[in-house]
Protein backbone atom coordinates (compact mmCIF):
# COMPACT_ATOMS: atom_id res chain seq x y z
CA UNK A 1 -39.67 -6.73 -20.97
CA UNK A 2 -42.50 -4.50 -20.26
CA UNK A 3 -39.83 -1.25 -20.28
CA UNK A 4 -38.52 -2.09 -23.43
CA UNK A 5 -42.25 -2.22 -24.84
CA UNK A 6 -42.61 0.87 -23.47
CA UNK A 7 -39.08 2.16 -24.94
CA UNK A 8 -39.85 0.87 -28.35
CA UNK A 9 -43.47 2.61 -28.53
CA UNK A 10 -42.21 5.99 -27.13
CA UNK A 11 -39.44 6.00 -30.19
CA UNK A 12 -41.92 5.12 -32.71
CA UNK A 13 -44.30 7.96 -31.46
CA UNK A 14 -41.08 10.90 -31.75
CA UNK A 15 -40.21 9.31 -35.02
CA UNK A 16 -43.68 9.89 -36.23
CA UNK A 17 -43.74 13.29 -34.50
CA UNK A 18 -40.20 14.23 -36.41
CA UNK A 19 -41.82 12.97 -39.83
CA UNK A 20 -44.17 15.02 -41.58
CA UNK A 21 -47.31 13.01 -41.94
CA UNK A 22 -46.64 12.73 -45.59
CA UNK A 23 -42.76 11.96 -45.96
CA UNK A 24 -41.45 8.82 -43.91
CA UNK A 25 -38.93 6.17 -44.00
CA UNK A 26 -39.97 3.09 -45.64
CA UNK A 27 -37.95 0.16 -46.36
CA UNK A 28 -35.19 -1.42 -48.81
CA UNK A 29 -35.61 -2.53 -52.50
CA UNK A 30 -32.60 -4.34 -53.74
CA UNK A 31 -31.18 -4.50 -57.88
CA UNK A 32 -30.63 -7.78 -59.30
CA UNK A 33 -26.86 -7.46 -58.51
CA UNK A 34 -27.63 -7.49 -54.72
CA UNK A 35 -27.40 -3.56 -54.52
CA UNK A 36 -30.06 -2.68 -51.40
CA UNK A 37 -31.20 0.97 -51.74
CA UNK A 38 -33.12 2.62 -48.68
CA UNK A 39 -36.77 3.88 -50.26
CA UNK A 40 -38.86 7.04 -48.62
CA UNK A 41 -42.35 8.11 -49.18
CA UNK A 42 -43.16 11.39 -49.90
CA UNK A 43 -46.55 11.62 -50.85
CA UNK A 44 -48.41 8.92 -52.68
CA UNK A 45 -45.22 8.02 -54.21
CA UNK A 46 -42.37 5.82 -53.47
CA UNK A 47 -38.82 7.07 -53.92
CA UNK A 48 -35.74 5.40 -54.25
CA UNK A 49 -32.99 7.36 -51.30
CA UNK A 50 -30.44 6.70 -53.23
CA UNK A 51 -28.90 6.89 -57.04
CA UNK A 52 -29.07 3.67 -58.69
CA UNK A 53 -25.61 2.26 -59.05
CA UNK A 54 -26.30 -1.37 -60.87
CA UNK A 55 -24.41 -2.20 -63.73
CA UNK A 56 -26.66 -5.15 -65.23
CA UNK A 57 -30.57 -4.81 -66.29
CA UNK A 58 -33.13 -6.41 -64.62
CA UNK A 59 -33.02 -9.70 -66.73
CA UNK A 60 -29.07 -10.02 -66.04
CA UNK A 61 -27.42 -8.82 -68.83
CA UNK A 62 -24.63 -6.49 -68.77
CA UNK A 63 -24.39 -2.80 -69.47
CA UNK A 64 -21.37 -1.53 -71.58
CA UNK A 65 -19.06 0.43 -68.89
CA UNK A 66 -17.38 2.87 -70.65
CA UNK A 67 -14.50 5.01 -69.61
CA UNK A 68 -13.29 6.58 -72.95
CA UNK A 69 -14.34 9.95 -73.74
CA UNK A 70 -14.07 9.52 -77.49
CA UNK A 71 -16.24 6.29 -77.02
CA UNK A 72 -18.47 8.14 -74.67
CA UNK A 73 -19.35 10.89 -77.04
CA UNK A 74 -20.20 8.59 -80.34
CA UNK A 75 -21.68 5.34 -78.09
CA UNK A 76 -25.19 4.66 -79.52
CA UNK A 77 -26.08 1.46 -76.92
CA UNK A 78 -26.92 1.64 -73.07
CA UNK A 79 -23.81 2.46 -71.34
CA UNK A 80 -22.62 3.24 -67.68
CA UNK A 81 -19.37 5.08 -66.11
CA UNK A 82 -18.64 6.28 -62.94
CA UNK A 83 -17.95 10.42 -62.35
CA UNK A 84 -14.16 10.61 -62.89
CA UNK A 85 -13.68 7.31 -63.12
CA UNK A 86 -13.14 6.95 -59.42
CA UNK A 87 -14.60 3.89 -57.97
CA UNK A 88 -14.43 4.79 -54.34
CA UNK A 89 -17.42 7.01 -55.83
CA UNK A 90 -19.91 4.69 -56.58
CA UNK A 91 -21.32 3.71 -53.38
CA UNK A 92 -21.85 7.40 -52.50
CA UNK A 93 -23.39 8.72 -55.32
CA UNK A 94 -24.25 5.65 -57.90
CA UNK A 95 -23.29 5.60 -61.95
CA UNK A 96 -23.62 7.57 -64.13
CA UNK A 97 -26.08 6.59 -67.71
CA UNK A 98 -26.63 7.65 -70.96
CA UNK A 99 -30.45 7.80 -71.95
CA UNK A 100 -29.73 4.56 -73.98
CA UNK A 101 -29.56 2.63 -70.99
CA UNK A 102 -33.14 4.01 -70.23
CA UNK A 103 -34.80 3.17 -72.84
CA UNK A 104 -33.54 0.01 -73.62
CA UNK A 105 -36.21 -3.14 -73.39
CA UNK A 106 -34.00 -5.15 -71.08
CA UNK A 107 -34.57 -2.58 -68.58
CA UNK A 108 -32.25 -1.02 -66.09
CA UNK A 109 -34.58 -0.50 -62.91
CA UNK A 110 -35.19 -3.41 -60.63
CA UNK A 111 -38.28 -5.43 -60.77
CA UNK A 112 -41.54 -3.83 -59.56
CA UNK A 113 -39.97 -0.52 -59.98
CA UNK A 114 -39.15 2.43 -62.53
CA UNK A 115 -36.89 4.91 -63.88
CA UNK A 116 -38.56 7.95 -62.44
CA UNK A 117 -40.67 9.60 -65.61
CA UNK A 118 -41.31 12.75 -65.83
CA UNK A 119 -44.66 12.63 -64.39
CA UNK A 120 -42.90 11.66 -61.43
CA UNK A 121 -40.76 14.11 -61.23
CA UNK A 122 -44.01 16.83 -61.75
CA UNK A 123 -45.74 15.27 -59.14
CA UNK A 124 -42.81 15.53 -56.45
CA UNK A 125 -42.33 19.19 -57.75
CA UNK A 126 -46.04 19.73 -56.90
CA UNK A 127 -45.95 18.23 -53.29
CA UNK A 128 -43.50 20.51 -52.21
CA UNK A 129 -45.09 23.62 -53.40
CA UNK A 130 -43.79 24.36 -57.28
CA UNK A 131 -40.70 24.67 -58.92
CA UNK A 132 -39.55 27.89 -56.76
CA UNK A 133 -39.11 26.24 -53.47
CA UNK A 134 -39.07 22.32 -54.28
CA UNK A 135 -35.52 22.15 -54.99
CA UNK A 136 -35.12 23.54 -51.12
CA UNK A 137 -36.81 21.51 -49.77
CA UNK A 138 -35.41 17.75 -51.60
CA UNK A 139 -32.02 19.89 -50.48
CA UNK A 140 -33.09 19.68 -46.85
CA UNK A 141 -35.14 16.26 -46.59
CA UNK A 142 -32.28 14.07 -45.42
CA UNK A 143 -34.25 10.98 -46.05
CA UNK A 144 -34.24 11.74 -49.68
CA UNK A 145 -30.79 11.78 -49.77
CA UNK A 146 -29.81 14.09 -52.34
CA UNK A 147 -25.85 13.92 -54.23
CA UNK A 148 -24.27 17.14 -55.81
CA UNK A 149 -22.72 14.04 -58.16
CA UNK A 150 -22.36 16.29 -61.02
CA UNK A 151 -22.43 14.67 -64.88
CA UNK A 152 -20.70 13.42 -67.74
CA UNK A 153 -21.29 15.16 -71.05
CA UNK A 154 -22.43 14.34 -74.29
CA UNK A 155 -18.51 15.34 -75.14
CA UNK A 156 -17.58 12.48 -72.16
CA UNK A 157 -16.10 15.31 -69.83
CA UNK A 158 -17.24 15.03 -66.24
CA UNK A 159 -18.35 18.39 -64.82
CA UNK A 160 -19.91 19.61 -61.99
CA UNK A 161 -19.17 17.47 -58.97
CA UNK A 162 -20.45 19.26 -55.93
CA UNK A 163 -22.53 21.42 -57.49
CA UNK A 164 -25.20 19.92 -59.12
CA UNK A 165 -27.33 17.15 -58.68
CA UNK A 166 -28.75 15.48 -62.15
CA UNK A 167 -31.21 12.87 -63.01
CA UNK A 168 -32.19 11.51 -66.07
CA UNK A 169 -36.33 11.41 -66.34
CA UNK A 170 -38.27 9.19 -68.80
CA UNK A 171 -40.71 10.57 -70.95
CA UNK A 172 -43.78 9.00 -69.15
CA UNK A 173 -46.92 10.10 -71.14
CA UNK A 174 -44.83 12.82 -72.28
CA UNK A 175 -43.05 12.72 -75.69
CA UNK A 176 -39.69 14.43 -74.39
CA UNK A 177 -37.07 12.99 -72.60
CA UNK A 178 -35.74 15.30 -69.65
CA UNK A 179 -33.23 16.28 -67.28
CA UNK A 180 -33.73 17.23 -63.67
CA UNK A 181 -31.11 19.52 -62.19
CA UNK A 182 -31.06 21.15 -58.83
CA UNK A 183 -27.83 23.41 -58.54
CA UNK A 184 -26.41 23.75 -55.17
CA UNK A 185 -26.25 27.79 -55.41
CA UNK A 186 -29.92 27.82 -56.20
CA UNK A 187 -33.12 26.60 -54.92
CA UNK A 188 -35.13 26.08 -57.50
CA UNK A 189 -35.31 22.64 -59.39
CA UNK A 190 -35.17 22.14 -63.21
CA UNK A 191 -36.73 19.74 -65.70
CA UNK A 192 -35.53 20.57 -69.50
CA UNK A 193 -37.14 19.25 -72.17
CA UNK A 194 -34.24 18.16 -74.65
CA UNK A 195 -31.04 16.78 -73.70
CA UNK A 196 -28.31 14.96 -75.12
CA UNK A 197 -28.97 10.89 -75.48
CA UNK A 198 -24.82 10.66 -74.29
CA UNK A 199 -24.98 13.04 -71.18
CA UNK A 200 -24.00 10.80 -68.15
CA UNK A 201 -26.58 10.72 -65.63
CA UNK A 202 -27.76 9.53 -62.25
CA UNK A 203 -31.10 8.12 -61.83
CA UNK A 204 -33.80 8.21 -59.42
CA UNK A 205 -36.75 4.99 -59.38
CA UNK A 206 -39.80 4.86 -58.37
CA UNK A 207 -42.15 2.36 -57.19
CA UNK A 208 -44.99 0.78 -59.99
């Protein structure tokens, strides 16, 4: 008993050495279909480690999947799809969600939690040292977990897969919706101000 005390204390002292002081493992929030996504702090902030891949809002009610890329392109309510249309996709690297789903009052992100805003998103970039060299380092932090899942279009075309990884940000006490891109070529990470309310997205929560 007394060795395994010992065992136990000695891992929790080299996982604590491996983390930096302000990025660490944290625990499990789960959607209100039963998804469980690991969560990381970095910062003061609490991340989601994984895309959000729920196909109901928080109160229950279903979101419109939508496979069509005629549909896709003219669809003016929330609305989901997965890249390709290839389900063995999903658990990897979540669905995909046009900004209607965002913004929508039944809201998509599960309770006590967000879509990540783009204060959020501002604040990350700033921890890790500005736009130049953030995208880097999300690229190396494993525990963030970052997917080159690519996008859908506001046309409905899928493009991308492996080489970028998008995220839809809400306009927090911004006016502007945005999108966050890191490419894989690059290391810089992107917010732009104006995109397309039927681009296909992943998306990122954070903790109220």
């Amino acid at each position: 008993m007394k060795n395994r005390i010992i065992y136990f204390f000695v891992l929790t002292v080299l996982l604590q050495i491996a983390c930096s002081k302000d990025e660490f493992p944290s625990g499990t929030v789960v959607d209100i279909e039963g998804n469980r996504y690991s969560t990381v702090i970095i910062g003061e902030q609490e991340w989601m480690a994984e895309n959000l891949r729920t196909s109901k809002y928080r109160n229950g009610i279903s979101i419109e999947k939508v496979t069509s890329d005629e549909i896709w392109a003219t669809y003016t309510k929330g609305a989901y799809c997965i890249y390709n249309n290839e389900t063995n996709v999903k658990s990897e690297n979540g669905l995909l969600y046009n900004y209607h789903a965002i913004i929508d009052s039944n809201n998509i992100a599960p309770a006590g939690w967000h879509v990540s805003s783009r204060d959020d998103w501002e604040k990350l970039i700033e921890f890790y040292g500005g736009i130049d060299i953030a995208g880097e380092k999300l690229k190396n932090n494993k525990m963030f977990n970052l997917k080159y899942s690519g996008f859908r279009s506001y046309e409905g075309k899928y493009i991308y897969s492996g080489r970028s990884a998008d995220w839809w940000c809400s306009p927090g006490t911004s006016s502007k919706r945005g999108h966050v891109s890191i490419f894989y070529i690059f290391d810089h990470i992107q917010i732009y101000n104006s995109t397309n309310e039927e681009e296909g997205l992943a998306i990122r929560c954070v903790k109220d």
